[in-house]
C-alpha atoms as a PDB file:
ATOM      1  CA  UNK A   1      65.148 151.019 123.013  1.00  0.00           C
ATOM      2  CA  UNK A   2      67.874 150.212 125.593  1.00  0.00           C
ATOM      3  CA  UNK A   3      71.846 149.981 124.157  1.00  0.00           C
ATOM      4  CA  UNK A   4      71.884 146.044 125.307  1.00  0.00           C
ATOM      5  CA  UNK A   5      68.718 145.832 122.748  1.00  0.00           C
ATOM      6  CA  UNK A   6      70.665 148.004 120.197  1.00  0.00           C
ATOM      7  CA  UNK A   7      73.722 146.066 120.422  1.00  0.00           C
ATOM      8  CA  UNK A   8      72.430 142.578 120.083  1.00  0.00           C
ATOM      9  CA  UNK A   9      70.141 143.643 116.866  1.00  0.00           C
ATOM     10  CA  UNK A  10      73.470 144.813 115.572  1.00  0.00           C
ATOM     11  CA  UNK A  11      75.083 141.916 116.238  1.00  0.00           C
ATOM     12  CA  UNK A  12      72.159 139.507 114.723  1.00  0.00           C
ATOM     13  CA  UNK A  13      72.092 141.719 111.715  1.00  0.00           C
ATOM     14  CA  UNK A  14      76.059 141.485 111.171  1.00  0.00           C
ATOM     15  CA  UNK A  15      75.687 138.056 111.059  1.00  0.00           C
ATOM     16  CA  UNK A  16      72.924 137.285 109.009  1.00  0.00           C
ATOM     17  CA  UNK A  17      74.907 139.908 106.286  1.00  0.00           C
ATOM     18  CA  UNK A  18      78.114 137.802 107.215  1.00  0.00           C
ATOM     19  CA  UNK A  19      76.434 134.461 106.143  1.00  0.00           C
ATOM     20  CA  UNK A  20      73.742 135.273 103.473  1.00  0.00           C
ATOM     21  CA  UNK A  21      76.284 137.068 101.659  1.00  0.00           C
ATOM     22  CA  UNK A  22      77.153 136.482  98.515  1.00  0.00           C
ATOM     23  CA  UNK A  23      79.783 133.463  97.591  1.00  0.00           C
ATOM     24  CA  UNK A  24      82.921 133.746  95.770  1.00  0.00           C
ATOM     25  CA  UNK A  25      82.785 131.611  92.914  1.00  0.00           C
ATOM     26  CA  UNK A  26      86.432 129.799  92.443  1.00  0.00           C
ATOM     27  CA  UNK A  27      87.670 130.054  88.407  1.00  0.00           C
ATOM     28  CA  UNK A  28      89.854 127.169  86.832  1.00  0.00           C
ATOM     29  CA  UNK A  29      91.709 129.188  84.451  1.00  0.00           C
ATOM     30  CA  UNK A  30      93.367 126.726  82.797  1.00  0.00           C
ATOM     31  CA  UNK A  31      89.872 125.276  81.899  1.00  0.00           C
ATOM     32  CA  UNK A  32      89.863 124.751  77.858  1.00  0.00           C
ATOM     33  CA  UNK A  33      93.397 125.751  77.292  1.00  0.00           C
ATOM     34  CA  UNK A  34      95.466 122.886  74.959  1.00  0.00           C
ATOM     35  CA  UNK A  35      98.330 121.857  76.459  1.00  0.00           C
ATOM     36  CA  UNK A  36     101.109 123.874  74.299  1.00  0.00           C
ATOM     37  CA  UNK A  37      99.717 127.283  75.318  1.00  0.00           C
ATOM     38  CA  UNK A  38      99.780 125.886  79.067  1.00  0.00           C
ATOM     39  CA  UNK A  39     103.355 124.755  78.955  1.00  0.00           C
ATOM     40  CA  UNK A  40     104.126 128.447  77.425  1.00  0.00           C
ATOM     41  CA  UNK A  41     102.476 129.975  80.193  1.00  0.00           C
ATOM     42  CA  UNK A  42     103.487 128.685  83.054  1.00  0.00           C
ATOM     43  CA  UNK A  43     106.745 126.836  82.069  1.00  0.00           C
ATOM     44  CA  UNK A  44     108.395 128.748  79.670  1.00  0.00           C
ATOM     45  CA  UNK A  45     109.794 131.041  81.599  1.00  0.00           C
ATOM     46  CA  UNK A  46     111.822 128.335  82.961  1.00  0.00           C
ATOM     47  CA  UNK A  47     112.117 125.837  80.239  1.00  0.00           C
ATOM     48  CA  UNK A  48     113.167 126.572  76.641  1.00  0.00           C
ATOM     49  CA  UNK A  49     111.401 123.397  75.598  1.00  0.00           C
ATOM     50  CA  UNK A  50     108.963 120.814  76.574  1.00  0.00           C
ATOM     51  CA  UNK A  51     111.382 118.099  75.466  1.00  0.00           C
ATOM     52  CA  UNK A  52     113.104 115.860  78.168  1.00  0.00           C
ATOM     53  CA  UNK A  53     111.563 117.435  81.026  1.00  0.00           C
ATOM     54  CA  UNK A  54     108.998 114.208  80.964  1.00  0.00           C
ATOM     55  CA  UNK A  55     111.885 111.705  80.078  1.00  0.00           C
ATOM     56  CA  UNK A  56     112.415 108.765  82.392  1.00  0.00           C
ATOM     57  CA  UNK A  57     109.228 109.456  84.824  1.00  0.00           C
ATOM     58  CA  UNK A  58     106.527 107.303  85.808  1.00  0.00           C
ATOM     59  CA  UNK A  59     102.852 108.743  84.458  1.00  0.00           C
ATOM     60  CA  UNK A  60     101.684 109.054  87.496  1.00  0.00           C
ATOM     61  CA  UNK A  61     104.633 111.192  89.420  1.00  0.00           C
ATOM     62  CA  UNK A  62     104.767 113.655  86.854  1.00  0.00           C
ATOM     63  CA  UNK A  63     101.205 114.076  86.931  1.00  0.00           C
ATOM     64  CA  UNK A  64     100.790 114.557  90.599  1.00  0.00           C
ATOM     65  CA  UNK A  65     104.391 117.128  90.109  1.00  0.00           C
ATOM     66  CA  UNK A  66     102.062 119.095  87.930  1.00  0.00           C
ATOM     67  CA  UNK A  67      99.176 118.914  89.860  1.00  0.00           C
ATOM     68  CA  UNK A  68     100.825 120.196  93.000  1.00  0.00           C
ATOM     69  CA  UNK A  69     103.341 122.670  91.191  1.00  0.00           C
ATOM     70  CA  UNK A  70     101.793 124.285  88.264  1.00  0.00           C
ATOM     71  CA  UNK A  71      98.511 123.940  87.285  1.00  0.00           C
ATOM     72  CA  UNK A  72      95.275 124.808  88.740  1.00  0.00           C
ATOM     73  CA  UNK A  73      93.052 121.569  88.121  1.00  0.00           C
ATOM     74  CA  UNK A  74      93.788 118.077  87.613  1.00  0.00           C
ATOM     75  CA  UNK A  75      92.531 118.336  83.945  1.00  0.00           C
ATOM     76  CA  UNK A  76      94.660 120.758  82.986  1.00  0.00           C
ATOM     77  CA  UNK A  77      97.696 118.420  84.918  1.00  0.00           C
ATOM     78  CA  UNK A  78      96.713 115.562  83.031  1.00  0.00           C
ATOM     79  CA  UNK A  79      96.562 117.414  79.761  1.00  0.00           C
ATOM     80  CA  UNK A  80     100.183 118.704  80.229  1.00  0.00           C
ATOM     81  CA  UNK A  81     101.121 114.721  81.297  1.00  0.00           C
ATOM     82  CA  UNK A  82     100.367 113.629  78.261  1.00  0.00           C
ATOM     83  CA  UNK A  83     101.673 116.690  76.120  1.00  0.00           C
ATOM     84  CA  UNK A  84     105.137 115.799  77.850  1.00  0.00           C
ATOM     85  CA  UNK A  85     105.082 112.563  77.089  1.00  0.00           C
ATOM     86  CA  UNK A  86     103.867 112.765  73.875  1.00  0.00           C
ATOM     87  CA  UNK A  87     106.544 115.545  72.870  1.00  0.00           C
ATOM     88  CA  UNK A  88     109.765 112.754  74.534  1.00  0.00           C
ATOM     89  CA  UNK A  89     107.784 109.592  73.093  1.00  0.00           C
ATOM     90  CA  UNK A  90     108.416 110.538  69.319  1.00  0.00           C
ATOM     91  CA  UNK A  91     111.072 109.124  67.712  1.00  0.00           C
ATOM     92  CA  UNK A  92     114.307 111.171  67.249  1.00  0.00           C
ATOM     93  CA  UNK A  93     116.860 111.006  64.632  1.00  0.00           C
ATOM     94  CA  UNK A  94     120.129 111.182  66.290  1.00  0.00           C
ATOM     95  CA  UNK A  95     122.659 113.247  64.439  1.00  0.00           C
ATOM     96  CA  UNK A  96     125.734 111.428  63.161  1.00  0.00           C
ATOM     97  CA  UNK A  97     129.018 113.261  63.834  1.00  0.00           C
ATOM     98  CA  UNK A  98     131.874 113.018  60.960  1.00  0.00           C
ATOM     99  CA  UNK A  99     134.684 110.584  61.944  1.00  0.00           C
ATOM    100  CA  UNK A 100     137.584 111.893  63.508  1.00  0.00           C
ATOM    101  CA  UNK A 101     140.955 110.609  62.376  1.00  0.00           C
ATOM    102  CA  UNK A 102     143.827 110.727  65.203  1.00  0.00           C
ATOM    103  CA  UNK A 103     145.211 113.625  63.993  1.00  0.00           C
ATOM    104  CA  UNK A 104     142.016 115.768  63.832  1.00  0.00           C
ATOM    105  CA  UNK A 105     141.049 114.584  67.661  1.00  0.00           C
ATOM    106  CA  UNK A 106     144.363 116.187  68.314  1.00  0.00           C
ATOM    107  CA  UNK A 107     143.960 119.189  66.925  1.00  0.00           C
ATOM    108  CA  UNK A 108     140.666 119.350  69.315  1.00  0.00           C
ATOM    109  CA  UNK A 109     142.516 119.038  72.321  1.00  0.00           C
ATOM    110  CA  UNK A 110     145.284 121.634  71.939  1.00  0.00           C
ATOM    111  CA  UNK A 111     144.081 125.712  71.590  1.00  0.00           C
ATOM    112  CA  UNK A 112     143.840 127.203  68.669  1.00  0.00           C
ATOM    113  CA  UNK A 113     147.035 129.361  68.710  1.00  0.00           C
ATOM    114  CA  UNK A 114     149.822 129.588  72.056  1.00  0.00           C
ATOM    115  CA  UNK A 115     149.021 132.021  74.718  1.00  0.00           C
ATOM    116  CA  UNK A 116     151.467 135.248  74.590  1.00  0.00           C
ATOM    117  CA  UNK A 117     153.587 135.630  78.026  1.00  0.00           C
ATOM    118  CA  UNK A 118     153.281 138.831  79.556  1.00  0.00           C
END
């Protein structure tokens, strides 16, 4: 057998290995995950809570924000749209504060004690 002969069954048997290889199969983790456990993994580290970070954007932006930035399917992106929304949708009870006379609000304003000269 010559080396030109050699060389080209080489080269047809590198690529027929090259394309009948096997495929890598592409995994969603996120697949089947609720939403809380996907907001603690992947958002946590940044944000203490879910609440407000959905406040005063449109469905669709903050799904396509998710999509691009921190999830790995468009399920899972929808499923933490809605978790977002669903978490700033509820109905808070704001805190009342006690009233302040004048004198207290003073007494705000001013440190506790004078600061020493040196």
């Amino acid at each position: 057998m010559s080396p030109m002969k050699a060389r080209c069954g080489l080269l047809v048997l590198a690529v027929i290995v090259a394309l009948g290889g096997s495929v890598a199969v592409a995994q969603n983790l996120d697949q089947g995950k609720p939403a809380p456990k996907l907001f603690a993994e992947s958002c946590a580290s940044c944000h203490r809570s879910p609440r407000g970070l959905a406040k005063g954007r449109f469905h669709l932006t903050l799904y396509l924000f998710l999509q691009k930035h921190y999830s790995s399917g468009s399920s899972s992106a929808w499923a933490m749209t809605s978790y977002l929304e669903s978490i700033d949708s509820g109905k808070r009870v704001a805190a009342k504060r006690p009233a302040t006379t004048g004198a207290s609000r003073s007494r705000l304003l001013r440190p506790p004690a004078p600061v020493p000269a040196r």
